[in-house]
Protein backbone atom coordinates (compact mmCIF):
# COMPACT_ATOMS: atom_id res chain seq x y z
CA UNK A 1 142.69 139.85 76.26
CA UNK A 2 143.11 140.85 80.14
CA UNK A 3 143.03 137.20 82.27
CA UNK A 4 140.91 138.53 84.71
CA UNK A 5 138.04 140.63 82.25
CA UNK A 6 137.05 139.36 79.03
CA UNK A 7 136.07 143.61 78.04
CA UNK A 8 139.53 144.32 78.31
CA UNK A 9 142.09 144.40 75.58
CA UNK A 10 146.00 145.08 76.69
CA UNK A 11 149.05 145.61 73.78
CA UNK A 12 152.38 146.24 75.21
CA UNK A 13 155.05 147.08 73.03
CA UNK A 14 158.29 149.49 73.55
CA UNK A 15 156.22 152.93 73.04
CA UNK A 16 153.82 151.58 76.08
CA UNK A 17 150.91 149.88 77.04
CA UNK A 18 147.32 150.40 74.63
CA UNK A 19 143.96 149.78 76.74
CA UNK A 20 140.60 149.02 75.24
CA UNK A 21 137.88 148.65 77.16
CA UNK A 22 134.76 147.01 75.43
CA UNK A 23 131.20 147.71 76.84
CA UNK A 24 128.48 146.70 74.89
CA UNK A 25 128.86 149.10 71.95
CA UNK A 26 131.01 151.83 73.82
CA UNK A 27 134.77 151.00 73.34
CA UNK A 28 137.34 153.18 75.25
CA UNK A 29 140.93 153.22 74.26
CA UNK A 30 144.12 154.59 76.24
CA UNK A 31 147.62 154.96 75.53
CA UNK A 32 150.33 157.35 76.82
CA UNK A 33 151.12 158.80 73.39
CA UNK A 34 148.35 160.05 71.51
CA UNK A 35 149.48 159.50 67.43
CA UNK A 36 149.29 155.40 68.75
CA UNK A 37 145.61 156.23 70.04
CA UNK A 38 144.75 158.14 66.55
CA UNK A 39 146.36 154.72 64.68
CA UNK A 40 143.98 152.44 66.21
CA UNK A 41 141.00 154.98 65.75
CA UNK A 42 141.94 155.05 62.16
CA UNK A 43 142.42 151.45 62.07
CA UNK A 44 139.46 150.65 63.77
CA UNK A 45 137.30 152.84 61.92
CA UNK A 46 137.93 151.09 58.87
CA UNK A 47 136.46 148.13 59.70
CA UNK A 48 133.38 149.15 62.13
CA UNK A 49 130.98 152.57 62.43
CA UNK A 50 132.30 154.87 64.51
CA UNK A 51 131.48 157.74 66.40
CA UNK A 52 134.67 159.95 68.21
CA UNK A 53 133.44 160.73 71.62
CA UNK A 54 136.57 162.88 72.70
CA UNK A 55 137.94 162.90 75.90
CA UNK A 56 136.69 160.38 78.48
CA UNK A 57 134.55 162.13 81.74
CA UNK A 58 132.25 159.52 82.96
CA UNK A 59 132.20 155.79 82.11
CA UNK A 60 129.58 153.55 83.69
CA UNK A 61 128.50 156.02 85.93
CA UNK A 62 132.59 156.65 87.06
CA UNK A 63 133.51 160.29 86.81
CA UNK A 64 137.23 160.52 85.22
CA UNK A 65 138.94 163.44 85.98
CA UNK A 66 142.61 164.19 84.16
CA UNK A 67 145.55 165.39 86.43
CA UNK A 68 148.96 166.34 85.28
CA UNK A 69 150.30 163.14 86.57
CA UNK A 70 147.30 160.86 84.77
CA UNK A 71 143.72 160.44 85.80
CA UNK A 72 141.79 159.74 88.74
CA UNK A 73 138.53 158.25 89.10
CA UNK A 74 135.13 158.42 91.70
């Protein structure tokens, strides 16, 4: 759990850094490498209802846009 945001989840590990961000009933997960992103889908799914949403484009009203080098937000 993040220190400063009780929604936010953070795993590092040597393949990178996993995000998950939990709003109400929304969760949204990010990692560089996409298998480690279909894992904890898969794990995640086991255990709760879920519905795949794709690719993130607006969260809370914040417009996500991808870019070669990430993502940028407004």
């Amino acid at each position: 759990m993040s220190k400063s945001d009780n929604s936010l989840f953070i795993r590092s590990d040597s393949k990178g850094q996993l995000f998950i961000i939990i709003y109400f009933d929304v969760l949204v997960i990010g990692e560089e490498h996409i298998p480690n992103i279909n894992n904890i889908k898969k794990l995640l799914s086991g255990q709760f209802e879920m519905k795949d949403m794709k690719e993130l484009h607006y969260f809370l009203s914040i417009e996500v846009i991808w870019i070669p080098k990430g993502i940028m937000i407004s």
